[in-house]
Protein backbone atom coordinates (compact mmCIF):
# COMPACT_ATOMS: atom_id res chain seq x y z
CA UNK A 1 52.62 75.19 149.39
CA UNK A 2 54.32 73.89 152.37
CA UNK A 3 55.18 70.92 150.55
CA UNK A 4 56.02 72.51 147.07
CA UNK A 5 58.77 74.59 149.19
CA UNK A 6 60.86 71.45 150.21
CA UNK A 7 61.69 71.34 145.66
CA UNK A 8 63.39 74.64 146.53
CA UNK A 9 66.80 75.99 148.58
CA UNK A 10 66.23 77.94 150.96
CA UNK A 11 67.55 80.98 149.69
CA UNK A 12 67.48 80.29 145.62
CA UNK A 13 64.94 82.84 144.92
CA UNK A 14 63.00 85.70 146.28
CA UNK A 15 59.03 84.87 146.13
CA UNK A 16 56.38 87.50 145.75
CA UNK A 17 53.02 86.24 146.31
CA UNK A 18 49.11 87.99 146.10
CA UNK A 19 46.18 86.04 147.68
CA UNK A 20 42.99 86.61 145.43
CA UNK A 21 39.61 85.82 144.24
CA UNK A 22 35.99 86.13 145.67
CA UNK A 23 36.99 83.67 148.69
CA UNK A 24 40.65 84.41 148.96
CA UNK A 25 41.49 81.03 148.02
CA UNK A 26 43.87 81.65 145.11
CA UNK A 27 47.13 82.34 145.59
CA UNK A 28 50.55 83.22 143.69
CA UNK A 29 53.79 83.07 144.14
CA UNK A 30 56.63 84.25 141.86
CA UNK A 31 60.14 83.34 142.19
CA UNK A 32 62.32 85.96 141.21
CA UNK A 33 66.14 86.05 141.14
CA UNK A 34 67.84 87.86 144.13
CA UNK A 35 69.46 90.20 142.09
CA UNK A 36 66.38 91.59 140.68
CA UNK A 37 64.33 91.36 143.32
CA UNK A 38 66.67 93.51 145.10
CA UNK A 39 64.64 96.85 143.20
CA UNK A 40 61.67 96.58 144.58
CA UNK A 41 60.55 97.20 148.14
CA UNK A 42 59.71 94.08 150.03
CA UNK A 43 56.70 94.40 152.07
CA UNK A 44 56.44 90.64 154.52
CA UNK A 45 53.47 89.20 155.38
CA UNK A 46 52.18 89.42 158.97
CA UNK A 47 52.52 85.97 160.95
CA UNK A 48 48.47 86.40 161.17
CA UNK A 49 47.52 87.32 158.08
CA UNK A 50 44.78 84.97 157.52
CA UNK A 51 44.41 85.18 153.69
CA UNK A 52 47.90 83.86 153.54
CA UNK A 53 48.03 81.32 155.93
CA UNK A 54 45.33 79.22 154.55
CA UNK A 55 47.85 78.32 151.94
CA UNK A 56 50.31 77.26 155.10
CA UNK A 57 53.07 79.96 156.99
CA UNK A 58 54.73 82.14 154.70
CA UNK A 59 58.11 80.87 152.92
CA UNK A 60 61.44 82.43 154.61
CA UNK A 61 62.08 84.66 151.42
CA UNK A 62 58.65 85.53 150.83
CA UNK A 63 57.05 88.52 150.09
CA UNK A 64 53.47 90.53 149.29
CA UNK A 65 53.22 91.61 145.53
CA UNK A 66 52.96 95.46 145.99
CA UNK A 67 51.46 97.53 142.77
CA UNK A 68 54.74 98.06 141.93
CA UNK A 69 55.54 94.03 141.45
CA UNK A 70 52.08 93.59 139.92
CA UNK A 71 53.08 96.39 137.27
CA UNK A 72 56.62 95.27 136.63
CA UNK A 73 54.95 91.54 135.64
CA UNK A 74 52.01 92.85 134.06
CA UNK A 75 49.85 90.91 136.30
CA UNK A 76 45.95 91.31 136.94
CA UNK A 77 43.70 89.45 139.20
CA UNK A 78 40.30 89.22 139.60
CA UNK A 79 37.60 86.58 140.69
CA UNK A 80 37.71 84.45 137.35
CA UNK A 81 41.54 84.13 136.98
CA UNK A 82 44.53 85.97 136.54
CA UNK A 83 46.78 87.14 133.85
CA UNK A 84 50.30 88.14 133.58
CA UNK A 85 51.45 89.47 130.36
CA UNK A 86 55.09 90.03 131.48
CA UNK A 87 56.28 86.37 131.80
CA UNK A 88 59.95 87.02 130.72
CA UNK A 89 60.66 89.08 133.98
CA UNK A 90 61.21 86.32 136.29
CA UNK A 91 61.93 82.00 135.76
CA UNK A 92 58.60 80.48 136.91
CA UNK A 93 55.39 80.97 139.07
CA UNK A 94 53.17 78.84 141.17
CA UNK A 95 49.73 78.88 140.65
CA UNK A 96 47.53 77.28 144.00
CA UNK A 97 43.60 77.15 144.68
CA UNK A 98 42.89 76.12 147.74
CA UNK A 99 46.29 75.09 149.18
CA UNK A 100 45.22 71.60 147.22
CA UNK A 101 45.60 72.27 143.21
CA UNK A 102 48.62 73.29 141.97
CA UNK A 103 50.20 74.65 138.78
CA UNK A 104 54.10 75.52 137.96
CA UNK A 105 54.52 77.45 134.51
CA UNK A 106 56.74 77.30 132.80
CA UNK A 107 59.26 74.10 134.74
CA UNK A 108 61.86 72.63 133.22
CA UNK A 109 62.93 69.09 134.03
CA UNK A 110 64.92 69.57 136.79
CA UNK A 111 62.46 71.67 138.39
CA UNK A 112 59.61 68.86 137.75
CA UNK A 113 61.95 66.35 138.93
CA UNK A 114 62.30 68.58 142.68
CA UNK A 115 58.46 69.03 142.54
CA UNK A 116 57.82 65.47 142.23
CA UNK A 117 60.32 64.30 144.35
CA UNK A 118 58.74 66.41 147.12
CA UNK A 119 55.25 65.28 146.33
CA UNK A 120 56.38 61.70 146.97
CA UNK A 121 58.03 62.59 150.15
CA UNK A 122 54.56 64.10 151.27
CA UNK A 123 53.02 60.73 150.26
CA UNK A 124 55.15 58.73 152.19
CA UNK A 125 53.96 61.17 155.32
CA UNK A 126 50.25 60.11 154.02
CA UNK A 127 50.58 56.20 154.14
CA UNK A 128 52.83 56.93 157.84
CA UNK A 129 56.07 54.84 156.65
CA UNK A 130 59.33 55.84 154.53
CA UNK A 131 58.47 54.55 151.16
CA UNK A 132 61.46 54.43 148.50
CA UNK A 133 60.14 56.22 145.73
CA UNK A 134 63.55 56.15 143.53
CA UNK A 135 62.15 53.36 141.15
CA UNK A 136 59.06 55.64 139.99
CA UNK A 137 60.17 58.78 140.08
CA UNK A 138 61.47 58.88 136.27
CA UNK A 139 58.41 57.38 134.78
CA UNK A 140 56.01 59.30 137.11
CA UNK A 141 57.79 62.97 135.69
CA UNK A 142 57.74 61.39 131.91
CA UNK A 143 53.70 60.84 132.86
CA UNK A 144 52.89 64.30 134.25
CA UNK A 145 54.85 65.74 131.04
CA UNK A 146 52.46 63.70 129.21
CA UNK A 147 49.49 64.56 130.82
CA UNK A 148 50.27 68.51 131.63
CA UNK A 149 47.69 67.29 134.80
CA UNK A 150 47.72 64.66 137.20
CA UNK A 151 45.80 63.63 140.33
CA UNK A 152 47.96 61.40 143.04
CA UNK A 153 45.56 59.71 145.85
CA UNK A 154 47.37 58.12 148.90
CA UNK A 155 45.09 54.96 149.75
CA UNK A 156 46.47 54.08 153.45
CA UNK A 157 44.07 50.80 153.16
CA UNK A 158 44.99 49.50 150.09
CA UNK A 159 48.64 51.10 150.38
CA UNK A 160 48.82 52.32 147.08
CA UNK A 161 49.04 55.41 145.58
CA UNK A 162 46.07 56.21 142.49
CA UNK A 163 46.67 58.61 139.42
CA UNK A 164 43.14 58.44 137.94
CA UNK A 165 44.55 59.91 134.69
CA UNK A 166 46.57 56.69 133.41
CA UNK A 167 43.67 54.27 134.68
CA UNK A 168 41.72 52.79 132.14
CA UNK A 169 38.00 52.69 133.96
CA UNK A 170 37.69 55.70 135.96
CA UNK A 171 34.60 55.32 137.37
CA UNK A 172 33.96 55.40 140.89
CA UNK A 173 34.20 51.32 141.75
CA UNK A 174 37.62 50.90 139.73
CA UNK A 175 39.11 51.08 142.97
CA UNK A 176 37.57 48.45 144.33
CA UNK A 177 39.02 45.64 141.83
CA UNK A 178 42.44 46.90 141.51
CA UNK A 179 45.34 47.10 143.27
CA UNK A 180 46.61 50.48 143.18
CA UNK A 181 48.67 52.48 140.05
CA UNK A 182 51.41 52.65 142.18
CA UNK A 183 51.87 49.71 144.61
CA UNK A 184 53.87 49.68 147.69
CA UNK A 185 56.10 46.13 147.92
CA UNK A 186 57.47 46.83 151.69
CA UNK A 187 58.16 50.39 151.64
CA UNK A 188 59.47 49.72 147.81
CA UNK A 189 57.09 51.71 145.26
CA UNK A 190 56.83 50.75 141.82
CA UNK A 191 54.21 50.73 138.74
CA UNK A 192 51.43 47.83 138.56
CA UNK A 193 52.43 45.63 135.56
């Protein structure tokens, strides 16, 4: 979540967020436009609340979803999943098990285009160098919209990056023989051929 907030400004939405399930290791967060969030009472998470910071501290504009939120959206959790039947009341929401798995629903391109960009960034904090992403960036978003789901794996050995989805073999020695999906020329990224 910490690295999904660098797609945002600071102060472009309010976010309302609910940790849930059996282990507490679902969360979501809704953004909301200031001017409606401005209704409803904003209750802020406590710097130790320990279902929330699993997912990382909570973002500057962020705050619990009270009964009142979870009404207004029409949203229900429970252990298997969650629903929320009022999607037209705010622009998007992010969807996170275990601080590791993400979803955004619905994002528009320029949205995707943040998300990804951000995701790189992180990457280039895995393999411990500045990598110039620029090159990929277009033809990694027009993959994801492909796919709806993609894995990214940071191989600091190899210096790659891996996105098991757009491999051919995908069985556990493909790694082994090739040279990375992404390959890292300097700190230039681009495709293999």
């Amino acid at each position: 979540m910490q690295v999904l907030a660098h797609a945002f400004h600071e102060n472009e939405f309010t976010w309302f967020s609910i940790v849930y399930g059996k282990f507490n290791d679902n969360l979501i967060i809704v953004a909301m436009d200031n001017q409606v969030a401005n209704k409803f009472s904003k209750v802020k998470y406590d710097d130790q609340d320990k279902k929330r910071t699993l997912f990382g501290t909570a973002w500057k504009n962020e705050h619990k979803i009270t009964d009142e939120i979870a009404s207004e959206l029409g949203l229900i959790t429970s252990n298997e999943g969650f629903e929320i039947s009022n999607k037209n009341k705010f622009p998007f929401y992010i969807y996170s098990h275990d601080n590791c798995f993400f979803s955004i629903e619905p994002i528009s391109s320029d949205l995707l285009a943040k998300v990804v960009q951000a995701i790189l960034k992180q990457h280039s904090y895995y393999l411990g160098e500045e990598i110039q992403w620029k090159e990929i960036e277009a033809q990694l978003t027009d993959i994801i919209k492909r796919n709806k789901e993609i894995d990214i794996q940071s191989d600091t050995k190899k210096h790659c990056l891996w996105i098991p989805q757009i491999e051919s073999n995908k069985s556990w020695f493909w790694k082994s023989f090739r040279q990375g999906t992404i390959i890292l020329d300097g700190a230039k990224a681009s495709f293999r051929k």
